[in-house]
C-alpha atoms as a PDB file:
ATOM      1  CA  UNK A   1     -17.336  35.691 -27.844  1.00  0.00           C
ATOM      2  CA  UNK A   2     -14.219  33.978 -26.865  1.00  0.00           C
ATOM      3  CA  UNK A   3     -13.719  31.036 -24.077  1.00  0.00           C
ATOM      4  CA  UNK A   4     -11.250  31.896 -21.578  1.00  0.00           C
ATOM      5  CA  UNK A   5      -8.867  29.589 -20.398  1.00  0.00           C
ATOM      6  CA  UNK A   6      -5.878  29.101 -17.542  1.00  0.00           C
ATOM      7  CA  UNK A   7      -3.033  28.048 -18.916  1.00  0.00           C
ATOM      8  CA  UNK A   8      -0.657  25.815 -16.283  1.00  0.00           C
ATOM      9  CA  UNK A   9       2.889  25.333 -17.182  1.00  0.00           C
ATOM     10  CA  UNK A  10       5.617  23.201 -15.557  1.00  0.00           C
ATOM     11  CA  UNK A  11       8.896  22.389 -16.479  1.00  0.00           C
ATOM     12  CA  UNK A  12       7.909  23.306 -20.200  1.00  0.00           C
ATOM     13  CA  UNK A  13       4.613  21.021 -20.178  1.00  0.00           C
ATOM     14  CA  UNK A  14       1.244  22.481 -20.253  1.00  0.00           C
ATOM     15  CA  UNK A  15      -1.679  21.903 -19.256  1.00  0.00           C
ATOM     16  CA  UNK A  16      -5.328  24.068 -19.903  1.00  0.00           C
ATOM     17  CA  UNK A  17      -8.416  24.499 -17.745  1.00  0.00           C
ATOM     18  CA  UNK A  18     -11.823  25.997 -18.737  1.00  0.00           C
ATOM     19  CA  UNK A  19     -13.006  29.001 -17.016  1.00  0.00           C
ATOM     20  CA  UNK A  20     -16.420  28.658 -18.066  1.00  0.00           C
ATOM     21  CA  UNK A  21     -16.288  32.333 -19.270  1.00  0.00           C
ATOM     22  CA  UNK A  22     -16.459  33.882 -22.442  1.00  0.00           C
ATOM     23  CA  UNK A  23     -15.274  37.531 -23.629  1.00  0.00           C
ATOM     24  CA  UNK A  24     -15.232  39.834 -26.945  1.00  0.00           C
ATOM     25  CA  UNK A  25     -11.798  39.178 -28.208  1.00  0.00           C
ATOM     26  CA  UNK A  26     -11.375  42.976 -28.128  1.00  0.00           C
ATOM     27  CA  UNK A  27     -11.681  43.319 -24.973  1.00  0.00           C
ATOM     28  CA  UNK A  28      -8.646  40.951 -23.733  1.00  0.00           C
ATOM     29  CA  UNK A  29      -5.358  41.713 -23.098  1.00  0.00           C
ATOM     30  CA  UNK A  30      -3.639  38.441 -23.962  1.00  0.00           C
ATOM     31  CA  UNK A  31       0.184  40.015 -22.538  1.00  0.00           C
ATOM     32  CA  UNK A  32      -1.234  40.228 -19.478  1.00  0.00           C
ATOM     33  CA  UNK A  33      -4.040  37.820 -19.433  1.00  0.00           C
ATOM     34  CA  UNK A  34      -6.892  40.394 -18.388  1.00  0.00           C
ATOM     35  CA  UNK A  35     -10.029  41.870 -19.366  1.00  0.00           C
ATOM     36  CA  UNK A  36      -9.644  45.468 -21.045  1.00  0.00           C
ATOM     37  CA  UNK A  37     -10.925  48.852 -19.624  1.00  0.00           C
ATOM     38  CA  UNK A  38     -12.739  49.407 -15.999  1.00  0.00           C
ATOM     39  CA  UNK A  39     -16.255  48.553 -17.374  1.00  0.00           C
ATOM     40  CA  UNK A  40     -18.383  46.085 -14.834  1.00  0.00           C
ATOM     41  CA  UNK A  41     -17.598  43.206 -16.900  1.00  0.00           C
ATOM     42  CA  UNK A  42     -13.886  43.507 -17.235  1.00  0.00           C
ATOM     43  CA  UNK A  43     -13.841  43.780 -13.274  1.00  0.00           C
ATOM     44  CA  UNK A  44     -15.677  40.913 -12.694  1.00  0.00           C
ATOM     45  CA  UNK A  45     -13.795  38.842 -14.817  1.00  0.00           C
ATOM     46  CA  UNK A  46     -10.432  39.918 -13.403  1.00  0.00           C
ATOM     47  CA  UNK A  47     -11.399  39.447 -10.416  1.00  0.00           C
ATOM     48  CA  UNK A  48     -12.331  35.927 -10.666  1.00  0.00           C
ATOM     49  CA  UNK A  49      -9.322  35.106 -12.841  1.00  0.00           C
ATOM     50  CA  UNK A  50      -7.775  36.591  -9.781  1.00  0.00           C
ATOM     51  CA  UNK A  51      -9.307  34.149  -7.712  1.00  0.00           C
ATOM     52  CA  UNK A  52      -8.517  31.253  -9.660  1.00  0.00           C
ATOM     53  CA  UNK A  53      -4.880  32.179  -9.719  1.00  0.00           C
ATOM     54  CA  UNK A  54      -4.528  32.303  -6.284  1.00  0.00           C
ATOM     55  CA  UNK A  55      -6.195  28.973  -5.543  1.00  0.00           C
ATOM     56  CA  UNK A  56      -4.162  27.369  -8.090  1.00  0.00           C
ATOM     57  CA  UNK A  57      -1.200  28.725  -6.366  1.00  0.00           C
ATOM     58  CA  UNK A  58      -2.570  27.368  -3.001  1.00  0.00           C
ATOM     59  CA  UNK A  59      -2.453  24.253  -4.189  1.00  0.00           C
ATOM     60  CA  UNK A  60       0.712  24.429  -5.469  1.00  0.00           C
ATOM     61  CA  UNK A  61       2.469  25.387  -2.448  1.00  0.00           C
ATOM     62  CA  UNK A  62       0.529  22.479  -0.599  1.00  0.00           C
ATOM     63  CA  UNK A  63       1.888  19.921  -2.956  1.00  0.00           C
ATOM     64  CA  UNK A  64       4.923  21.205  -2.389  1.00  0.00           C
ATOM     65  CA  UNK A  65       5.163  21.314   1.384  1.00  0.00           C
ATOM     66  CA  UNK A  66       4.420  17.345   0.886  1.00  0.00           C
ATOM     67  CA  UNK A  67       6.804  16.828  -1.344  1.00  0.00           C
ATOM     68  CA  UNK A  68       4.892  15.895  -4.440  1.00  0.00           C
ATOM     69  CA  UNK A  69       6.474  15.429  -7.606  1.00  0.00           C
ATOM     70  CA  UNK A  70       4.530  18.643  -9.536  1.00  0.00           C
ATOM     71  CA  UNK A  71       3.695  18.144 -13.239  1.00  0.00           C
ATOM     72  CA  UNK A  72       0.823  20.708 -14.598  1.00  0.00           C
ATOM     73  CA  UNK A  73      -1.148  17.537 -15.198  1.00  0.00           C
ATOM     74  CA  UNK A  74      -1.577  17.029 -11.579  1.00  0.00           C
ATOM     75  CA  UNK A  75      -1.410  20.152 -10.608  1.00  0.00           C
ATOM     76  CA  UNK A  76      -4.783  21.374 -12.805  1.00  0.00           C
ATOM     77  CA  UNK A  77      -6.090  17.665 -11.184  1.00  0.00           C
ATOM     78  CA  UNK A  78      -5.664  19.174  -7.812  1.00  0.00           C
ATOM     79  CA  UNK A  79      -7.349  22.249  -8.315  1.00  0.00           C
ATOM     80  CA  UNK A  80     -10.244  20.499 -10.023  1.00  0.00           C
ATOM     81  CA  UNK A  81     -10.503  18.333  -7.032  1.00  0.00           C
ATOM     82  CA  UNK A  82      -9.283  14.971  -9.175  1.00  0.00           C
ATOM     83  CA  UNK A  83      -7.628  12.035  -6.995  1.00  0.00           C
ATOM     84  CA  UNK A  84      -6.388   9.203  -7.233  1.00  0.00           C
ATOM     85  CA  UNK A  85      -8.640   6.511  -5.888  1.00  0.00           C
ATOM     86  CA  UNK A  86      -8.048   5.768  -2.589  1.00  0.00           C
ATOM     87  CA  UNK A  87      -5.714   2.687  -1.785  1.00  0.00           C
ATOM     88  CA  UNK A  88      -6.810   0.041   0.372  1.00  0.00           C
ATOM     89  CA  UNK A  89      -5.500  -2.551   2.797  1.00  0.00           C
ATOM     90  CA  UNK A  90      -6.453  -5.750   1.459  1.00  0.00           C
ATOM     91  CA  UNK A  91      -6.082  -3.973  -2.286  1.00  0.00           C
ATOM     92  CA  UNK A  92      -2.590  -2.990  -1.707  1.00  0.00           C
ATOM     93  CA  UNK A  93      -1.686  -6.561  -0.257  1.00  0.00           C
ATOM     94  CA  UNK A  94      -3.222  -8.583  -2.946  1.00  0.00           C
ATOM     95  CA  UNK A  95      -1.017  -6.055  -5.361  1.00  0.00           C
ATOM     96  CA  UNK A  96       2.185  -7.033  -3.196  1.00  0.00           C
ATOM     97  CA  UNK A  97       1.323 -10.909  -3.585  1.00  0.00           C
ATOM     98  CA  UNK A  98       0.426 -10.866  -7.071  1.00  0.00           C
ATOM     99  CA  UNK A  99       4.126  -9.299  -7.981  1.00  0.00           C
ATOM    100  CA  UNK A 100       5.991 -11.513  -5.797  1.00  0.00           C
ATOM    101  CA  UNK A 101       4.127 -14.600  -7.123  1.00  0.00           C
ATOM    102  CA  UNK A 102       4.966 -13.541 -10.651  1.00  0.00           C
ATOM    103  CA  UNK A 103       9.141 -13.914  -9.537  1.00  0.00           C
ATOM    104  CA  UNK A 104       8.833 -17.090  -8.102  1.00  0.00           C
ATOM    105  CA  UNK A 105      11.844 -18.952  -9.514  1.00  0.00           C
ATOM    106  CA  UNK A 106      13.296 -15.689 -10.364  1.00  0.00           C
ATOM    107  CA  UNK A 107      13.864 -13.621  -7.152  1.00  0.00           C
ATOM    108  CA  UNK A 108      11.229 -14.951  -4.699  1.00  0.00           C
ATOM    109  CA  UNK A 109      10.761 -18.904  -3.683  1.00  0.00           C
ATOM    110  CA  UNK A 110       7.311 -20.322  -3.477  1.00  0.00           C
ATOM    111  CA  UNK A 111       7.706 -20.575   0.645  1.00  0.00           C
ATOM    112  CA  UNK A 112       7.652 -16.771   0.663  1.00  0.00           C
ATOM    113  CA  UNK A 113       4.791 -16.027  -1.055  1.00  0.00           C
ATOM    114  CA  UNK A 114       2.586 -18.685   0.734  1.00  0.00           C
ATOM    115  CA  UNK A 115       3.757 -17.088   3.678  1.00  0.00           C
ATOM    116  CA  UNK A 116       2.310 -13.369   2.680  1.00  0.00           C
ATOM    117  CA  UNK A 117      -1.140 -15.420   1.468  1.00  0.00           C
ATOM    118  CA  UNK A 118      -1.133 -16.782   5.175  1.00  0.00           C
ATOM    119  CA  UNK A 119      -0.763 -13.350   6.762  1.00  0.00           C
ATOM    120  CA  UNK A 120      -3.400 -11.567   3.856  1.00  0.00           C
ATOM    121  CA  UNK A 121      -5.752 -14.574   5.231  1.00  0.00           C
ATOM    122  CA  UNK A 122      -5.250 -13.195   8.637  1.00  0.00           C
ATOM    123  CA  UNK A 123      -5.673  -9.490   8.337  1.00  0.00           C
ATOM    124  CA  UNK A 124      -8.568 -10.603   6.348  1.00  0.00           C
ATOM    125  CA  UNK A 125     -10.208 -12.351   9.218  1.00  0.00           C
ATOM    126  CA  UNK A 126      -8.888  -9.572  11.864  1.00  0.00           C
ATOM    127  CA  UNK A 127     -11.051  -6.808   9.916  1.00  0.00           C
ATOM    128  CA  UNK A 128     -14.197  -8.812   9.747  1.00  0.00           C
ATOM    129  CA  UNK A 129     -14.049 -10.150  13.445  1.00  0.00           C
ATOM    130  CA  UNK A 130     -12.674  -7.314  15.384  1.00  0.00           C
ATOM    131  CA  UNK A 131     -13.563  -4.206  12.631  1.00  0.00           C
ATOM    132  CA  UNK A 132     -16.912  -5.387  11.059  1.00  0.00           C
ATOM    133  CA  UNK A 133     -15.524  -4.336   7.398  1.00  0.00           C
ATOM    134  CA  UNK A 134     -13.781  -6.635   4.523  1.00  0.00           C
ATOM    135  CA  UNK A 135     -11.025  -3.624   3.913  1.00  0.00           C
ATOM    136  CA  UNK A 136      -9.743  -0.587   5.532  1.00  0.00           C
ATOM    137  CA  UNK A 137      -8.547   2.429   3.762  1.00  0.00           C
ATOM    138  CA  UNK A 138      -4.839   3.255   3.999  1.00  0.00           C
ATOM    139  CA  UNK A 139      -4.927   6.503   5.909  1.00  0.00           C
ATOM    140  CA  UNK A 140      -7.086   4.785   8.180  1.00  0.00           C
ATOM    141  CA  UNK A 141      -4.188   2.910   9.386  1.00  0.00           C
ATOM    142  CA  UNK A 142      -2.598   3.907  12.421  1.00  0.00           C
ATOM    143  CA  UNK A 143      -0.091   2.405  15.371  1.00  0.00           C
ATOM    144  CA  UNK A 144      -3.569   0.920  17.431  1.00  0.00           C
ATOM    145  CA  UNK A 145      -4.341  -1.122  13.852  1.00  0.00           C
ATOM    146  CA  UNK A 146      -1.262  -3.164  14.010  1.00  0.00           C
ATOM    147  CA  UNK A 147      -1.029  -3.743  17.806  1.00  0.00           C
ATOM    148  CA  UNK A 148      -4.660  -4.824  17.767  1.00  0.00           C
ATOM    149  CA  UNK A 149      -3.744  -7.350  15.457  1.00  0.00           C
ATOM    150  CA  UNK A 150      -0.859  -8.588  17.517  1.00  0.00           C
ATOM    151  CA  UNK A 151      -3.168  -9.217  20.221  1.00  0.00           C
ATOM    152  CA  UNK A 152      -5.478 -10.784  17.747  1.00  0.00           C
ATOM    153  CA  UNK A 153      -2.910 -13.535  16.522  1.00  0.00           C
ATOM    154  CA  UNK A 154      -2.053 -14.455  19.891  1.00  0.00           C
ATOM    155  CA  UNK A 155      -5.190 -14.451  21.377  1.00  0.00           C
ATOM    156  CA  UNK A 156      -8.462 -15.619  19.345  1.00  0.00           C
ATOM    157  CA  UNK A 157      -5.172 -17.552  16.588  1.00  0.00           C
ATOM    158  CA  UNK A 158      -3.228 -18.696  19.095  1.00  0.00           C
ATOM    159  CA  UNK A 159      -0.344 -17.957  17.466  1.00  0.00           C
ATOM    160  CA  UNK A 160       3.214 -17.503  19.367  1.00  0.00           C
ATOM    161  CA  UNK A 161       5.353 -14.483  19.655  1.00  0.00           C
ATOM    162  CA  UNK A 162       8.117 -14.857  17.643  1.00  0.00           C
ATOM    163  CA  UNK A 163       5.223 -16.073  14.270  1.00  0.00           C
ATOM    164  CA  UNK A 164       3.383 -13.298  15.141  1.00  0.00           C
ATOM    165  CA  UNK A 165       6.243 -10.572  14.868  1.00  0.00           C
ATOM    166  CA  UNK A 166       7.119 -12.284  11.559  1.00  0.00           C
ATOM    167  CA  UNK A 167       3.345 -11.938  10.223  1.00  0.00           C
ATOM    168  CA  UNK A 168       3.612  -8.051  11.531  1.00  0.00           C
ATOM    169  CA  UNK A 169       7.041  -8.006   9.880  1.00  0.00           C
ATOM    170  CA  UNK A 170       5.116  -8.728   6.433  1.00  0.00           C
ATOM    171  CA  UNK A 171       2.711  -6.408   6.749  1.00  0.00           C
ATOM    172  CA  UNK A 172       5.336  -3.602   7.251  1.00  0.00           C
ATOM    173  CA  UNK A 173       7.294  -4.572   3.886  1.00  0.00           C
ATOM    174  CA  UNK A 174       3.471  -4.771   2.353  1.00  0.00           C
ATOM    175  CA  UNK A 175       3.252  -0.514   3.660  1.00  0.00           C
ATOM    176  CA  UNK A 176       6.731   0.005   2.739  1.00  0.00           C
ATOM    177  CA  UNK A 177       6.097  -0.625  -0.732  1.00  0.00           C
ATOM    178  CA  UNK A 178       2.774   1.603  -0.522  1.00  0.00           C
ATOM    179  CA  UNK A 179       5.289   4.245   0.477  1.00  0.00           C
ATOM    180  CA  UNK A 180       7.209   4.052  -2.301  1.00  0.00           C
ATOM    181  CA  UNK A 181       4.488   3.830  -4.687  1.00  0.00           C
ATOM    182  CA  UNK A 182       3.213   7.429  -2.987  1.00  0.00           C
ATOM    183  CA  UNK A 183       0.252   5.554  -2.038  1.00  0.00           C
ATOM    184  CA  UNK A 184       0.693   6.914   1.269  1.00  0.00           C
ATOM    185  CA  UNK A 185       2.809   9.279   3.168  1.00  0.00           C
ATOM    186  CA  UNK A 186       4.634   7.239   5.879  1.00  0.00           C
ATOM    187  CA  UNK A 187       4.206   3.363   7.128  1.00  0.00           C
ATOM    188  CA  UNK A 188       1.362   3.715  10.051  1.00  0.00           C
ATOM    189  CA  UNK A 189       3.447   0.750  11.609  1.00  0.00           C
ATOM    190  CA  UNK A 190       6.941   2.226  11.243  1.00  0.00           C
ATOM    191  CA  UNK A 191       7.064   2.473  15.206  1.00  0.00           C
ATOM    192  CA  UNK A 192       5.828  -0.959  16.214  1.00  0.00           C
ATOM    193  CA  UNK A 193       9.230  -2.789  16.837  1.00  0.00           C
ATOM    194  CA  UNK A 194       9.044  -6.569  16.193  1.00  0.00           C
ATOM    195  CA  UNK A 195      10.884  -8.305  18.934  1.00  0.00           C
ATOM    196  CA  UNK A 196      12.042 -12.038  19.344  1.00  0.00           C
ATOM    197  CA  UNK A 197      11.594 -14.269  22.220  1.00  0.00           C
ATOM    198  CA  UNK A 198      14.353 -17.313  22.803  1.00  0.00           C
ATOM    199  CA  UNK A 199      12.736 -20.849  21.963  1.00  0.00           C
ATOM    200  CA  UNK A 200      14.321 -23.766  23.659  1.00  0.00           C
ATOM    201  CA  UNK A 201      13.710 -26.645  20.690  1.00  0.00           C
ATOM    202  CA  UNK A 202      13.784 -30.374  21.441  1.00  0.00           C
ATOM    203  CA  UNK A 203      15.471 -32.048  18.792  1.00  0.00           C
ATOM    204  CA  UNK A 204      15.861 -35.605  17.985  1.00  0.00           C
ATOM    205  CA  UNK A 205      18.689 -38.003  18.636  1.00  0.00           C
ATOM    206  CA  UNK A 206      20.138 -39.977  15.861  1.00  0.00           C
ATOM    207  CA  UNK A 207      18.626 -43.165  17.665  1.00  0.00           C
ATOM    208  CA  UNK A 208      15.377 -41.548  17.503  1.00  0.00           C
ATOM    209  CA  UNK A 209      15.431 -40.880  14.588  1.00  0.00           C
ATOM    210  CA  UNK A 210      16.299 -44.468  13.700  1.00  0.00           C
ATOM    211  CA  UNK A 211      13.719 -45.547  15.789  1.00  0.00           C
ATOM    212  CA  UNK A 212      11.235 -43.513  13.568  1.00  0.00           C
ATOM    213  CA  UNK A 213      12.674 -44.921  10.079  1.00  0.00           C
ATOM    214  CA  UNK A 214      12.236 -48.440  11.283  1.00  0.00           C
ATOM    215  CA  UNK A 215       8.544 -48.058  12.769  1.00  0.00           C
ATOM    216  CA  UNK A 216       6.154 -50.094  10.686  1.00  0.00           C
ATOM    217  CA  UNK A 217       2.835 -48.354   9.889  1.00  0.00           C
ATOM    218  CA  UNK A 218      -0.591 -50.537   8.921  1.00  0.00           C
ATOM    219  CA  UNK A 219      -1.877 -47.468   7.143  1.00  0.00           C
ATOM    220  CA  UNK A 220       0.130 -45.775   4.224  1.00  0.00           C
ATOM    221  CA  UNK A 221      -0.591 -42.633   5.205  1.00  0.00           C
ATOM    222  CA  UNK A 222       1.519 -42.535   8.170  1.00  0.00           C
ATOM    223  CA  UNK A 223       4.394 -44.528   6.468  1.00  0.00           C
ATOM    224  CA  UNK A 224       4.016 -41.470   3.763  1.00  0.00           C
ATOM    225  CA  UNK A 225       4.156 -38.642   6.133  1.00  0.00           C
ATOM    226  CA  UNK A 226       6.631 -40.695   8.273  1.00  0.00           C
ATOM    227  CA  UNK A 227       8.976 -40.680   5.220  1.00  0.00           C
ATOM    228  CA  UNK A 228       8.576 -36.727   4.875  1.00  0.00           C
ATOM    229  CA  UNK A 229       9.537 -35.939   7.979  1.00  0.00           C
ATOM    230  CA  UNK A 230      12.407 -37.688   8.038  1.00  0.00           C
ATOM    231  CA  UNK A 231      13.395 -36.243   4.374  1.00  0.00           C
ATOM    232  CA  UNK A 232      12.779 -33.026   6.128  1.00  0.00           C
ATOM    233  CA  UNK A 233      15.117 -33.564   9.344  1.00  0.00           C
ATOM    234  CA  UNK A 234      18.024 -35.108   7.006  1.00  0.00           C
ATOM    235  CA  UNK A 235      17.593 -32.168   4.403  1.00  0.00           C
ATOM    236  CA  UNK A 236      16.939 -29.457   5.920  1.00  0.00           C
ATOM    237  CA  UNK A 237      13.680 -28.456   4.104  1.00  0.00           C
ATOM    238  CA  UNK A 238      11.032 -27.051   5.419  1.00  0.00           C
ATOM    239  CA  UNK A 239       7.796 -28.693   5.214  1.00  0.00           C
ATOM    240  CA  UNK A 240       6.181 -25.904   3.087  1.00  0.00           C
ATOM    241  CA  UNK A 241       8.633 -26.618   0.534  1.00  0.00           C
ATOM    242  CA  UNK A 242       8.346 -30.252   0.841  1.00  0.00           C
ATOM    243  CA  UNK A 243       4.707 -29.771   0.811  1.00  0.00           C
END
């Protein structure tokens, strides 16, 4: 007795699944892939090669309508009901911040990535206080996730509009790149628009800030931090980067 197997092939690459059936080698017809004769055996045989064929070719046509790239690899993974694990939230952002800390001083400054780690540190605390759960699958995301957490920042952070649209802003390059890693369809925030709100800044004067250089401080401490600030108003830096 012979094992019986489906053969997949794709763009010249093959790949082989086990029927779990066996057959007399003289009764096979390997042109057309088929048991020999009308007997009860052959019939039952064809019929679930049959079957088999046609789910394989279900799944096919499903992968295609969402525009997977096919191989016969994943394709025989399909049918067999092998996936990928699952992507998560918090997963996928510590994946983002790991890679961008790895180019700082190539193509990312240090500012930038403490400012994802901020935002990571807040979705982290919005799914334990408002969700009950340290992580939230990917397709679990939707448009109610991400304006939940705007109301989150402003209200229990205390955080302003236009820092909260940039946090949200994050988090939407964090689900672009899940996008283009295939780890899921379409960004669940894609609609949310991130709007900006007009600040009216005081600044100070030059004799203020005069004032401030010439202020004599008992504790060195304050003369310290005194001395930063004003390296960060006649610089330009921002205090991260100072920091």
């Amino acid at each position: 007795m012979a094992p019986i197997y489906c053969r997949i092939t794709i763009h010249g690459k093959r790949a082989e699944i086990s029927m779990k059936r066996f057959i007399d080698p003289a009764k096979w017809l390997s042109s057309s892939g088929t048991a020999k004769g009308n007997s009860e055996e052959s019939r039952t045989v064809n019929s679930y090669l049959d079957l088999v064929k046609g789910d394989i070719y279900r799944h096919y046509v499903q992968l295609t309508s969402m525009d997977k790239y096919i191989t016969a690899d994943y394709l025989k993974n399909s049918f067999l009901g092998i996936t990928e694990k699952e992507k998560t939230l918090i997963e996928v952002f510590k994946y983002h911040n790991s890679q961008m800390k790895e180019l700082i001083g190539i193509d990312v400054v240090k500012a930038t990535h403490t400012k994802f780690e901020t935002v990571l540190s807040k979705v982290e605390v919005f799914l334990k206080k408002k969700h009950k759960r340290a992580d939230m699958y990917l397709k679990e995301l939707n448009h109610k996730f991400i304006t939940d957490f705007e109301h989150f920042l402003k209200t229990d952070e205390k955080i302003g509009h236009n820092t909260t649209m940039k946090y949200i802003r994050n988090i939407k390059k964090v689900m672009n790149m899940a996008v283009s890693n295939d780890w899921v369809n379409k960004n669940p925030f894609g609609q949310f628009k991130c709007t900006a709100q007009k600040v009216h800044r005081e600044i100070l004067t030059s004799e203020e800030l005069t004032i401030l250089s010439q202020k004599e401080f008992d504790i060195t401490r304050l003369s310290e931090i005194r001395d930063i600030f004003l390296f960060c108003c006649y610089t330009g830096y921002a205090f991260v980067d100072v920091e």
